[in-house]
C-alpha atoms as a PDB file:
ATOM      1  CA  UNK A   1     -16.504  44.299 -91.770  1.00  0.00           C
ATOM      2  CA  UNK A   2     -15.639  40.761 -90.548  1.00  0.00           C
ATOM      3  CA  UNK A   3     -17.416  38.652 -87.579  1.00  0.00           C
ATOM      4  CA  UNK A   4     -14.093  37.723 -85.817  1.00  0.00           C
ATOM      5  CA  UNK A   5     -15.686  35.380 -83.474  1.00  0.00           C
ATOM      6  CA  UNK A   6     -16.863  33.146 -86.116  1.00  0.00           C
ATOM      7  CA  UNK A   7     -13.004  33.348 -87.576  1.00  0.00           C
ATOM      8  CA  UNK A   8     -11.873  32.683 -84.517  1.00  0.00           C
ATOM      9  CA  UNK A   9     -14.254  29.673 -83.806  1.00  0.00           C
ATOM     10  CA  UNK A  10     -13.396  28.551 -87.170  1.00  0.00           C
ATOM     11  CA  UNK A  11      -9.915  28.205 -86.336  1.00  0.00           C
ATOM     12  CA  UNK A  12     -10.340  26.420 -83.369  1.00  0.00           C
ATOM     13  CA  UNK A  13     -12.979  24.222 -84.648  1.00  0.00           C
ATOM     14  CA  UNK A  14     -10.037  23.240 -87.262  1.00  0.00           C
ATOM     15  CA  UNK A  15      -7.422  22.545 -84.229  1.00  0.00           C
ATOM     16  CA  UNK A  16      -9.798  20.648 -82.685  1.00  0.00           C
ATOM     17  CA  UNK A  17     -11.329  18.584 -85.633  1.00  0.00           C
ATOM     18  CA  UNK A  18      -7.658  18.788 -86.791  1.00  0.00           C
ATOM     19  CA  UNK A  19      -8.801  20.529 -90.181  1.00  0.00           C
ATOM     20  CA  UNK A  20      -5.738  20.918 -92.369  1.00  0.00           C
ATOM     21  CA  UNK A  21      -7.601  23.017 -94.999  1.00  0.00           C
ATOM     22  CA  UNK A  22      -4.778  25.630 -95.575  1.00  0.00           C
ATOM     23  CA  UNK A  23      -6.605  27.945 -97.595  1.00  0.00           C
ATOM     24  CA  UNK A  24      -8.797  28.331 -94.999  1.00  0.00           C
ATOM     25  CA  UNK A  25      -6.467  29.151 -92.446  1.00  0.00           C
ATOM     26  CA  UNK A  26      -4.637  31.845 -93.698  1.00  0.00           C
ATOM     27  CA  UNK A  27      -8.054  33.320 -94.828  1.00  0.00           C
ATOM     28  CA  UNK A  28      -9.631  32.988 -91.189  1.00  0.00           C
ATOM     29  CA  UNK A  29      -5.774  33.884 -89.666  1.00  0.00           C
ATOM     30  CA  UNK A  30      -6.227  37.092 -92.548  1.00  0.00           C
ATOM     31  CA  UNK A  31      -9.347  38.399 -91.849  1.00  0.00           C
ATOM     32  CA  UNK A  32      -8.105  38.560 -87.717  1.00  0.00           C
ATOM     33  CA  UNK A  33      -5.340  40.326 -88.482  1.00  0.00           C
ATOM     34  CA  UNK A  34      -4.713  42.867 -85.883  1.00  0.00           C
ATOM     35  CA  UNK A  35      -8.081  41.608 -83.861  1.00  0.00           C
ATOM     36  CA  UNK A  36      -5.747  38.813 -82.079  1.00  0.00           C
ATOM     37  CA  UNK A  37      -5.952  39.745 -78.280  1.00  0.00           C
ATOM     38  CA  UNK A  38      -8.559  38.475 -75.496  1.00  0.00           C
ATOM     39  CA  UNK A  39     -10.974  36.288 -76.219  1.00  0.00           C
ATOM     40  CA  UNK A  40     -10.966  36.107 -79.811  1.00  0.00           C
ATOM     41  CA  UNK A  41      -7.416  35.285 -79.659  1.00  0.00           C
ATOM     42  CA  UNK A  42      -7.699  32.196 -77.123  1.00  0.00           C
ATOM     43  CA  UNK A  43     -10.890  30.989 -79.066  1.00  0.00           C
ATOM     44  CA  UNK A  44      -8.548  30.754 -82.606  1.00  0.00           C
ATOM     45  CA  UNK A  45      -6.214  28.829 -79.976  1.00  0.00           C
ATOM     46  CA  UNK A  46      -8.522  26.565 -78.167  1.00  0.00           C
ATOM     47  CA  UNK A  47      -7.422  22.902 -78.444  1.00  0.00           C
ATOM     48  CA  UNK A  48     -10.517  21.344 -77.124  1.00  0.00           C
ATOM     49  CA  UNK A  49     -14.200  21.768 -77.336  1.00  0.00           C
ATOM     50  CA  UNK A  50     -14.675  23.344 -73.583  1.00  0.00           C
ATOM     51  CA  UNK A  51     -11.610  25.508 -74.659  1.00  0.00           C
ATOM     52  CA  UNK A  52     -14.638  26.505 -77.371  1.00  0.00           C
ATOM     53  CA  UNK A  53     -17.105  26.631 -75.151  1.00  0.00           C
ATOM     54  CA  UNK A  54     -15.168  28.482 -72.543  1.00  0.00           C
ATOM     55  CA  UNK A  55     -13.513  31.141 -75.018  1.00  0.00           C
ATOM     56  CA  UNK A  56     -16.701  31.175 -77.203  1.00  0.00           C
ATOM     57  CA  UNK A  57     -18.822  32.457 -74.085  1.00  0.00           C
ATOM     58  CA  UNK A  58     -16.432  35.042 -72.827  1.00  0.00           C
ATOM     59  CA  UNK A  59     -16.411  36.836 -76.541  1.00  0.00           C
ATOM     60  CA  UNK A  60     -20.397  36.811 -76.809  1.00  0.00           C
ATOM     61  CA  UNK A  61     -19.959  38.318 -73.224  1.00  0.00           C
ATOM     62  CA  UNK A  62     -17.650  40.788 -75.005  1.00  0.00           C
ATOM     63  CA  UNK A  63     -20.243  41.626 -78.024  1.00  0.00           C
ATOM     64  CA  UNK A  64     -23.035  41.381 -76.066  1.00  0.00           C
ATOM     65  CA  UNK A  65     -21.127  44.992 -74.334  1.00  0.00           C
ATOM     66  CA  UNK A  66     -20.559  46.018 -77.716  1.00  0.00           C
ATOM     67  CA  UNK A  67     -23.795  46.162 -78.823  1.00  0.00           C
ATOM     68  CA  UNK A  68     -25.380  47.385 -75.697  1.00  0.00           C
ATOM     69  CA  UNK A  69     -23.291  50.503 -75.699  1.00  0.00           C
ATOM     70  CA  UNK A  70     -24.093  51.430 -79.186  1.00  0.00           C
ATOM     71  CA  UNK A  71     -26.108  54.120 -80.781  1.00  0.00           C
ATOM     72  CA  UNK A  72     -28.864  52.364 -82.777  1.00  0.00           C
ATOM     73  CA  UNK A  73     -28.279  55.496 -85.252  1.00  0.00           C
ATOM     74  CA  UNK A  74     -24.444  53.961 -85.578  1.00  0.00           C
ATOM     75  CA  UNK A  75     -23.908  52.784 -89.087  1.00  0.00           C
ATOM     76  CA  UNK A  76     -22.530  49.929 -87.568  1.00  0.00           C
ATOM     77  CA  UNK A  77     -25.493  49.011 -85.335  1.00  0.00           C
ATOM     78  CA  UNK A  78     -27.773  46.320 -87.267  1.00  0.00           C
ATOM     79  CA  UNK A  79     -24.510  44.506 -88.337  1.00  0.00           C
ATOM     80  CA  UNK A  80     -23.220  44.274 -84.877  1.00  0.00           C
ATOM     81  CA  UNK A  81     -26.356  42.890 -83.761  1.00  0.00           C
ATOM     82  CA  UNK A  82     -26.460  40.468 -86.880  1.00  0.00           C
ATOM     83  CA  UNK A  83     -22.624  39.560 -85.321  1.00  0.00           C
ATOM     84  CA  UNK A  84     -24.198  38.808 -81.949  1.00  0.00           C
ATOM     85  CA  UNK A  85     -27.203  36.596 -83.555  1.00  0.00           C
ATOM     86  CA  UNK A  86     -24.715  34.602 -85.408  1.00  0.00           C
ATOM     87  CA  UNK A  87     -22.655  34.135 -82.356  1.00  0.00           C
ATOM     88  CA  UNK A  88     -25.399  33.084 -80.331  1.00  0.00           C
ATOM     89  CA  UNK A  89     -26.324  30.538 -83.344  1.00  0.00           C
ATOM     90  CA  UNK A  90     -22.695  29.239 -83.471  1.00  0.00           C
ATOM     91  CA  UNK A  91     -22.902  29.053 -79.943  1.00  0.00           C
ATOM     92  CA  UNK A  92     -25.856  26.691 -79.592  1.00  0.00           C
ATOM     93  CA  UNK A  93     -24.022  24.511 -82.477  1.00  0.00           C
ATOM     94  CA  UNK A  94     -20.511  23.790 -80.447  1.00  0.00           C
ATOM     95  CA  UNK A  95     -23.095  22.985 -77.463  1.00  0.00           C
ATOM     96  CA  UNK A  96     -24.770  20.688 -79.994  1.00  0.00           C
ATOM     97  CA  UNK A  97     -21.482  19.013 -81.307  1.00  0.00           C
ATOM     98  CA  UNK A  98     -20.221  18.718 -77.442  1.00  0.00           C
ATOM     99  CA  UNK A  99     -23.465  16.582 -76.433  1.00  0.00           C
ATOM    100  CA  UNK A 100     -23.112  14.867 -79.542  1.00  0.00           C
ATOM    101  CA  UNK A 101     -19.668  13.758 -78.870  1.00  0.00           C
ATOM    102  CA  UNK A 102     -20.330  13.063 -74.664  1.00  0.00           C
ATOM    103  CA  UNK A 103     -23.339  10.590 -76.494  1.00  0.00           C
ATOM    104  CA  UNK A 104     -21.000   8.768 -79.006  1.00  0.00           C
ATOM    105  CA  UNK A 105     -18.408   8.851 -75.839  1.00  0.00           C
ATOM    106  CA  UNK A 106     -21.285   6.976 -73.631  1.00  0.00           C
ATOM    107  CA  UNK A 107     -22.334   4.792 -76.016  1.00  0.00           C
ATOM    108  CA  UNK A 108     -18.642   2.884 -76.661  1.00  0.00           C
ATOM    109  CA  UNK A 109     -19.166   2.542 -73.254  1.00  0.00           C
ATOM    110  CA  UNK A 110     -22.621   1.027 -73.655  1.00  0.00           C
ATOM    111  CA  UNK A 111     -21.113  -1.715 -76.334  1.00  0.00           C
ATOM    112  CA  UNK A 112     -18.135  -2.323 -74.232  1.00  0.00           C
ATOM    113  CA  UNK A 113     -20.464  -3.316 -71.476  1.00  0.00           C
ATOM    114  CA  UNK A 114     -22.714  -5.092 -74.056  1.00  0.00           C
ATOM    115  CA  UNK A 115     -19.474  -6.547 -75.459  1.00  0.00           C
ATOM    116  CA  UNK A 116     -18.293  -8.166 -71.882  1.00  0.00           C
ATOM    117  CA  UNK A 117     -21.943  -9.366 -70.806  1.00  0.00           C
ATOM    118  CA  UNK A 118     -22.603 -11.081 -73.779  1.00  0.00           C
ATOM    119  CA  UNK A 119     -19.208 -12.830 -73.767  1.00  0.00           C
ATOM    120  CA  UNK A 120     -18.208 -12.850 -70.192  1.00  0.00           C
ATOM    121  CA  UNK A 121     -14.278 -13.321 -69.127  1.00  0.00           C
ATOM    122  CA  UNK A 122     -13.419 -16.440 -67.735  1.00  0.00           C
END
C-alpha cells in the first residue's frame, strides 16, 4: 500500500524548496512506480506552489471518487479513507506554507517602504 499523493507532493515540495535529498527521491520516485499518469504525475512535477495547489486539488478530487465508490466491506476501505484524511491534512499545510510565503513576500515590501520613508531619496 503506498499514499501516492503524499509521494507525489513530496516530490514537488522538493522541486520547489529545491530539496536535493537523493535518497529521498528515488524512494518517493520508487514507491510511484507505475502510478505516474494524471494528477499524481503533474503534482511530482509541479515547479511552483499553485502548481501544488492546483495538482494537489485535482488528485483529492480523484480520491475523494475513489473512496466514494467503494464497498465499506473492501479490505481496502479504512486505508483509502485514512489516504483521503492525510491528503486533506497535507492539503491545508501547502495552503499554510503559500500564505506564509505571500506574508514574508508583503512584508519585504513593508521594510522597503519603511526603508525609503525613513531615508527618503533626494
Amino acid at each position: 500500500m503506498s499514499c501516492y499523493e503524499i509521494e507525489a507532493l513530496r516530490l514537488g515540495l522538493m522541486n520547489v524548496l529545491g530539496v536535493g535529498d537523493r535518497h529521498a527521491r528515488e524512494h518517493a520516485e520508487k514507491d510511484l512506480e507505475g502510478h505516474l499518469e494524471g494528477p499524481i504525475e503533474a503534482l511530482s512535477e509541479a515547479e511552483t506552489l499553485a502548481e501544488i495547489e492546483r495538482h494537489l486539488d485535482a488528485a483529492l478530487v480523484d480520491l475523494e471518487e475513489e473512496v466514494a465508490t467503494m464497498n465499506e466491506d473492501d479490505p481496502e476501505y479504512d486505508y483509502t479513507r485514512g489516504r483521503l484524511l492525510a491528503v486533506r491534512d497535507a492539503e491545508r499545510a501547502v495552503h499554510r506554507l503559500t500564505a506564509q510565503g505571500e506574508s514574508v513576500f508583503d512584508g519585504l515590501e513593508d521594510a522597503h517602504d519603511l526603508l525609503h520613508e525613513t531615508f527618503p531619496e533626494e
